[in-house]
C-alpha atoms as a PDB file:
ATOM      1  CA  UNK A   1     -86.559 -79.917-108.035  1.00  0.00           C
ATOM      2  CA  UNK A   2     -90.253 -79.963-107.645  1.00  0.00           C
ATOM      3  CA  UNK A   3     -91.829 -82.781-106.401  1.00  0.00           C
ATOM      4  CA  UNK A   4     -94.933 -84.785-107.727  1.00  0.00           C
ATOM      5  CA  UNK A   5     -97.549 -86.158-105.548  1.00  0.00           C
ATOM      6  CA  UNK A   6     -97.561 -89.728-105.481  1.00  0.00           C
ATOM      7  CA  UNK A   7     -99.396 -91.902-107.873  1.00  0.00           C
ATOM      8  CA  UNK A   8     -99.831 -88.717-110.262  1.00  0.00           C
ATOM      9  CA  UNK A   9     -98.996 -88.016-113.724  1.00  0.00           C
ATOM     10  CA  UNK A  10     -98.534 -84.188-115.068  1.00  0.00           C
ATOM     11  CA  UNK A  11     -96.569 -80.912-113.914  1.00  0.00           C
ATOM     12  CA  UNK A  12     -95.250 -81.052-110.183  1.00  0.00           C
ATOM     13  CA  UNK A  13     -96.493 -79.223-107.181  1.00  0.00           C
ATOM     14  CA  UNK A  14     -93.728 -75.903-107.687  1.00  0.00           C
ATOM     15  CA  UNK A  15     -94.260 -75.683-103.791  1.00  0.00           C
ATOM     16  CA  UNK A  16     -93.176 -79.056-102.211  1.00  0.00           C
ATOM     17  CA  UNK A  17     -89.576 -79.582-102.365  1.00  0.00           C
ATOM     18  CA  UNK A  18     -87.726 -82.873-103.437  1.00  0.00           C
ATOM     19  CA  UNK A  19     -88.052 -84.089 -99.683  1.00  0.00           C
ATOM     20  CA  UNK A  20     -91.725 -83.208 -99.448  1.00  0.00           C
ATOM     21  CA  UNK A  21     -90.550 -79.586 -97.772  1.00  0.00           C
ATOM     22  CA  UNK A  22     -92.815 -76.371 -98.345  1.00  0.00           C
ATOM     23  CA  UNK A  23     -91.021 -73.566-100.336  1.00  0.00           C
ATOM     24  CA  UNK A  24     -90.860 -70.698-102.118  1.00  0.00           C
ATOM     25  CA  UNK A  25     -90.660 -70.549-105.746  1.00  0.00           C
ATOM     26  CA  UNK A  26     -87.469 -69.289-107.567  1.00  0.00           C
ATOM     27  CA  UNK A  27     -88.283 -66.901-109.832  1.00  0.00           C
ATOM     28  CA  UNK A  28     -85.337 -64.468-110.178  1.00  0.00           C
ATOM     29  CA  UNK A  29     -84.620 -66.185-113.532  1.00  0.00           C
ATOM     30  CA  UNK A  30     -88.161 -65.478-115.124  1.00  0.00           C
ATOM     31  CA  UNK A  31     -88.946 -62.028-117.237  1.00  0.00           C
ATOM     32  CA  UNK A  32     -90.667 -59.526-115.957  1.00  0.00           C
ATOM     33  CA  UNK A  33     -93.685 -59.105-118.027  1.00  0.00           C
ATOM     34  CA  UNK A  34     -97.048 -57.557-117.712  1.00  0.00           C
ATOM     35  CA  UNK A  35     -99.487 -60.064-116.174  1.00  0.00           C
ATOM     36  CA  UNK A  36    -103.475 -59.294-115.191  1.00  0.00           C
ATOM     37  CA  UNK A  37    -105.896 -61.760-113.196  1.00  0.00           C
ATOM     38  CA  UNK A  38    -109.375 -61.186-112.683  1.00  0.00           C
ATOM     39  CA  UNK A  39    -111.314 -62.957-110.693  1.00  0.00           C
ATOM     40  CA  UNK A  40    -115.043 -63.436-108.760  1.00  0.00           C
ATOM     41  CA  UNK A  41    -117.435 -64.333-106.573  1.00  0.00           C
ATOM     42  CA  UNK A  42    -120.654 -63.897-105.043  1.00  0.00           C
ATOM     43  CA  UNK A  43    -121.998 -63.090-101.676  1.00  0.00           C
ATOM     44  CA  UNK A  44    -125.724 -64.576-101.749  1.00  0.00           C
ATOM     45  CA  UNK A  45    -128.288 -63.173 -98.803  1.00  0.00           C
ATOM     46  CA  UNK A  46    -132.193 -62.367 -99.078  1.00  0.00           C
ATOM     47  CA  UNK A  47    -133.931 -59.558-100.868  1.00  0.00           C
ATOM     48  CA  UNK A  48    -134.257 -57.808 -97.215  1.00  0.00           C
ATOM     49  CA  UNK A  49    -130.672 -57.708 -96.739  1.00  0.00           C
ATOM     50  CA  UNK A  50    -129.808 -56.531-100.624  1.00  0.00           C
ATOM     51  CA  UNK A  51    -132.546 -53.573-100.183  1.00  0.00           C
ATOM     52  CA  UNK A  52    -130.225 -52.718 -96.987  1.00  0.00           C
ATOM     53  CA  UNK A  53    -127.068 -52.936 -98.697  1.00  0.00           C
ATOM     54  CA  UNK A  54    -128.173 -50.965-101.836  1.00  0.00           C
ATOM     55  CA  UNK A  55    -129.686 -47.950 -99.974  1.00  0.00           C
ATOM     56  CA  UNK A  56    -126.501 -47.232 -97.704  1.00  0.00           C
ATOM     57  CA  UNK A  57    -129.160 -48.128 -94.410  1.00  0.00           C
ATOM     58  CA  UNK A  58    -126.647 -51.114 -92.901  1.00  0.00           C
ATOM     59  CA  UNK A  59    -125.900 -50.409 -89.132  1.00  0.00           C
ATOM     60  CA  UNK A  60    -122.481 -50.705 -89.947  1.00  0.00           C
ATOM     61  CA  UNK A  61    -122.310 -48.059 -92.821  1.00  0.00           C
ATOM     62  CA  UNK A  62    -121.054 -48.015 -96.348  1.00  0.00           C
ATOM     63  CA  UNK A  63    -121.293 -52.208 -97.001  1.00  0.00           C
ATOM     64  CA  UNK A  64    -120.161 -51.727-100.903  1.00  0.00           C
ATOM     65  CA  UNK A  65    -117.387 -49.162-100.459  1.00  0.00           C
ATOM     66  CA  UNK A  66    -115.689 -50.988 -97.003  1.00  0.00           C
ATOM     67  CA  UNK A  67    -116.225 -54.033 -99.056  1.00  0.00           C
ATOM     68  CA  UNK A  68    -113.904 -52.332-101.874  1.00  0.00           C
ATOM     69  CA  UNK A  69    -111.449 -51.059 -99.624  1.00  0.00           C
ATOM     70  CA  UNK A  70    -110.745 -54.164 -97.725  1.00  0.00           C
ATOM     71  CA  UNK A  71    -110.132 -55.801-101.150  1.00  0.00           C
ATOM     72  CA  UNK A  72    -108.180 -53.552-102.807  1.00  0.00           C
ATOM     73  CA  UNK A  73    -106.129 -53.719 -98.921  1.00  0.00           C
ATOM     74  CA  UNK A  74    -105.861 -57.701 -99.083  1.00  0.00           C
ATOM     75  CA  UNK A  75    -104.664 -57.796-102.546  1.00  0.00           C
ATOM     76  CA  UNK A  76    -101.404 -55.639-101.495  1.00  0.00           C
ATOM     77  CA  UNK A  77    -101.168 -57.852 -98.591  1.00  0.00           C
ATOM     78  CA  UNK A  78    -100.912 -61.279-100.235  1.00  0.00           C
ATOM     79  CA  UNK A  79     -97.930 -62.077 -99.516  1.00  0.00           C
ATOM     80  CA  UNK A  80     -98.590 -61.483 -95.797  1.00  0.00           C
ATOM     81  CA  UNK A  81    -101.580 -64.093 -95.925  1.00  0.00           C
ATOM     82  CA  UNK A  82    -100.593 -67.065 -97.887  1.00  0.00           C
ATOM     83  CA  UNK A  83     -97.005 -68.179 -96.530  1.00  0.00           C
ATOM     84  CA  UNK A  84     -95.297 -68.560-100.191  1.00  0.00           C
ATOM     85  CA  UNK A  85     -96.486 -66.161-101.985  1.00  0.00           C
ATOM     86  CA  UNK A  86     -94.169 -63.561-103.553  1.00  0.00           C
ATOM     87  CA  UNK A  87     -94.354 -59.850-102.477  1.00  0.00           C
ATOM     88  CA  UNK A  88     -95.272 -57.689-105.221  1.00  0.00           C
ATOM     89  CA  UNK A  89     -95.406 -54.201-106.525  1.00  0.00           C
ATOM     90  CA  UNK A  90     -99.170 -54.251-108.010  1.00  0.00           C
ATOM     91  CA  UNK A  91     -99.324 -51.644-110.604  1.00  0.00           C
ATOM     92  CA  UNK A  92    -103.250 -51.669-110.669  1.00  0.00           C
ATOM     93  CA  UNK A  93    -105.998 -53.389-108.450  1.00  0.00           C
ATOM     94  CA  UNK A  94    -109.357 -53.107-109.010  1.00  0.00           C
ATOM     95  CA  UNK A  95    -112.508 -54.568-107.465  1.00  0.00           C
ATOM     96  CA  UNK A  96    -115.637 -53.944-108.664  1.00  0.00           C
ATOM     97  CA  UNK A  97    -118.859 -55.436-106.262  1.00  0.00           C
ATOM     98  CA  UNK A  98    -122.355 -55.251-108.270  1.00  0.00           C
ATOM     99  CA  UNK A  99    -126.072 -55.663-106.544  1.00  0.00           C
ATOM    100  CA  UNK A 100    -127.681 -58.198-108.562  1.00  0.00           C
ATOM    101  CA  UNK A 101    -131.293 -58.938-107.879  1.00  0.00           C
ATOM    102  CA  UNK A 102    -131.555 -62.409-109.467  1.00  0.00           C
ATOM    103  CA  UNK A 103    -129.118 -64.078-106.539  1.00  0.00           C
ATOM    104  CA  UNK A 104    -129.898 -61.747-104.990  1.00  0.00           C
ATOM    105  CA  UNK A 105    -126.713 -60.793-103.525  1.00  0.00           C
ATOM    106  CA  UNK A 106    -123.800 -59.079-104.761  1.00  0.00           C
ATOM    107  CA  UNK A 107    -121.427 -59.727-107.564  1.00  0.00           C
ATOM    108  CA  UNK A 108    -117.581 -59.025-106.599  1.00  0.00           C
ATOM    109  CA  UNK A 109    -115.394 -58.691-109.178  1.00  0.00           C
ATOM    110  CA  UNK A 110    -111.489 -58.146-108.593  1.00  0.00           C
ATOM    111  CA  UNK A 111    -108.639 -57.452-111.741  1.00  0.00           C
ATOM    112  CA  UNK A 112    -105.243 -57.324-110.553  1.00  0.00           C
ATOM    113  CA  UNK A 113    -102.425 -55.932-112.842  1.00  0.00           C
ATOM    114  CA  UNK A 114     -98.425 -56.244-112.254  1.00  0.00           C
ATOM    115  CA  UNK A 115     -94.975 -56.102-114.437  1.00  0.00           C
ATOM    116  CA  UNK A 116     -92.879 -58.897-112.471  1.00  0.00           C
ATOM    117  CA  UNK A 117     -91.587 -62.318-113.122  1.00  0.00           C
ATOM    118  CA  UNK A 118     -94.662 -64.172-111.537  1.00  0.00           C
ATOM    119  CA  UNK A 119     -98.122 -63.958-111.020  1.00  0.00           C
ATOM    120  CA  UNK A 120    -101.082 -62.154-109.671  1.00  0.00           C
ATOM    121  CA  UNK A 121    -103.852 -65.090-109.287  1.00  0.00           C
ATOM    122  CA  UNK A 122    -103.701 -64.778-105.554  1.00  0.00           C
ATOM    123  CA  UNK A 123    -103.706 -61.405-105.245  1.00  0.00           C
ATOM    124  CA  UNK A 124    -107.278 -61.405-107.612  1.00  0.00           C
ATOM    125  CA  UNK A 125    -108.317 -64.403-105.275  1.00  0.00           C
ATOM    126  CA  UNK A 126    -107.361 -62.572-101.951  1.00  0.00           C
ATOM    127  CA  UNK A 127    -109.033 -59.239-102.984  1.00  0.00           C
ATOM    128  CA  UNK A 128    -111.772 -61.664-104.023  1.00  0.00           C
ATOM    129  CA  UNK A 129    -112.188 -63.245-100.712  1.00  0.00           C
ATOM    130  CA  UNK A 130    -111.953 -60.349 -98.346  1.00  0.00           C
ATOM    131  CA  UNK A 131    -114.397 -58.348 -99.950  1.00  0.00           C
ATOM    132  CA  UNK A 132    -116.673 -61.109 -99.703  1.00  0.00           C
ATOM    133  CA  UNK A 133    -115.999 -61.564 -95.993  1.00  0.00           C
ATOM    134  CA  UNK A 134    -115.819 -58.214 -95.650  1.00  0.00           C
ATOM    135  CA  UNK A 135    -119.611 -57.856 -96.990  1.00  0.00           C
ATOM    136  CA  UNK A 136    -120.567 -60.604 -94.946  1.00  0.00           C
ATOM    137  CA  UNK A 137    -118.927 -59.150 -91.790  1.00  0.00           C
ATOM    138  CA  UNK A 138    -121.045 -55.863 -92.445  1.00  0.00           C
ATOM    139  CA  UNK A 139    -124.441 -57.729 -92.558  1.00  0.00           C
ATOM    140  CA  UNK A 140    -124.397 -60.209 -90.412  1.00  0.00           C
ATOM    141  CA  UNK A 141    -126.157 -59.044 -87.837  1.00  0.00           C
ATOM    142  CA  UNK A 142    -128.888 -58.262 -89.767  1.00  0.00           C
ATOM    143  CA  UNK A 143    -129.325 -62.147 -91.444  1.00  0.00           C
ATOM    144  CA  UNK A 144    -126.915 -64.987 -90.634  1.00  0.00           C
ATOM    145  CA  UNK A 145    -127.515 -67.038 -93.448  1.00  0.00           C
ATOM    146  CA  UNK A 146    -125.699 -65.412 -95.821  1.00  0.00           C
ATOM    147  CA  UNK A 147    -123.675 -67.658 -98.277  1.00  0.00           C
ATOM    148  CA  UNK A 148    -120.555 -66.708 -99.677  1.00  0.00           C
ATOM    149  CA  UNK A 149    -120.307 -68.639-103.440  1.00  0.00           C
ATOM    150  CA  UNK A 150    -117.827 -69.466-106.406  1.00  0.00           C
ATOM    151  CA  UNK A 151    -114.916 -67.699-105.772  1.00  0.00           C
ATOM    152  CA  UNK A 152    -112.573 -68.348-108.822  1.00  0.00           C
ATOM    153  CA  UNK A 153    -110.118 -67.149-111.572  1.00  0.00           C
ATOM    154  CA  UNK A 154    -111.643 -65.556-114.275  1.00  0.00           C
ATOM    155  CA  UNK A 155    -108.762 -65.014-116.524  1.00  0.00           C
ATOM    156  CA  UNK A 156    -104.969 -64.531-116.379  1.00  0.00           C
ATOM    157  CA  UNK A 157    -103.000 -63.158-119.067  1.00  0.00           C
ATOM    158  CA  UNK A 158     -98.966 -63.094-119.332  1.00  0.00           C
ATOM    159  CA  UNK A 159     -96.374 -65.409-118.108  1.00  0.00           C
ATOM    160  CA  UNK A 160     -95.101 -68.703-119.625  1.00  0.00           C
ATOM    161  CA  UNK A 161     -98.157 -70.740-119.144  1.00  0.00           C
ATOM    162  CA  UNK A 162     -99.995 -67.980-121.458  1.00  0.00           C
ATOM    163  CA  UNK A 163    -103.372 -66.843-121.480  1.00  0.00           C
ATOM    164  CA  UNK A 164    -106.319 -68.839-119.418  1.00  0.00           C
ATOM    165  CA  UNK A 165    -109.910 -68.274-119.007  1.00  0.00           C
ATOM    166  CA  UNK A 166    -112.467 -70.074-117.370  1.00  0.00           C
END
């Protein structure tokens, strides 16, 4: 039984036990269905750093395409990085990461695709993340100040609780 946090009204926390315990999620019961997530953020630095970044000149190499790699790597991993999280065999993972003058920065942009009983918000949020860090990681040596911004689901489609976008 799932437990609800004091004081609150609504759906219960699926990973607190009755006695306040962390757990896994049962979900051998639950259809496997096809089930996407998409999700994004932004990593935010000056116009001296983008200019790097775009023309392949960063000490470190290839920023955009080590960015995408380490992405598509953490959202396999998920399960490895947050403790209850369900292994899974992703079907599909992709993560796009666009230069966009206006932050400027770069846009990442992760859609994660599965046939299984739960889930692949994490695994959108994960790829999400690391890229992110992964961009950051890459450039900080040229500026320090670089902010990482609004990570969040997009949209999830399939499951029980249906179709969401933000």
């Amino acid at each position: 039984m799932a437990r609800k946090p004091t004081g609150q009204a609504g759906p219960a926390l699926t990973h607190i036990g009755a006695s306040g315990e962390a757990r896994m999620v049962d979900v051998s019961d639950k259809p496997a269905t096809e089930r996407l997530a998409v999700a994004e953020g932004q990593v935010v630095m000056s116009e001296a750093t983008l200019g790097l970044v775009v023309s392949g000149n960063a000490k470190k190499g290839d920023v955009l395409g080590t960015a995408r790699i380490a992405g598509i790597m953490a959202a396999k991993r998920t399960s490895e990085l947050i403790p209850l999280c369900h292994p899974l065999a992703l079907s599909k993972v992709t993560l796009d990461i666009e230069p966009d003058a206006s932050l400027p920065g770069c846009r990442v942009r992760a859609s994660v695709k599965v046939t299984g009983p739960t889930g692949v918000e994490m695994e959108a949020l994960t790829a999400v993340s690391v890229a992110c860090l992964t961009i950051y990681d890459m450039i900080k040596a040229v500026e320090r100040g670089v902010r990482i911004e609004g990570i969040h689901l997009v949209e999830k489609l399939g499951g029980k609780s249906g179709h969401y976008r933000a």
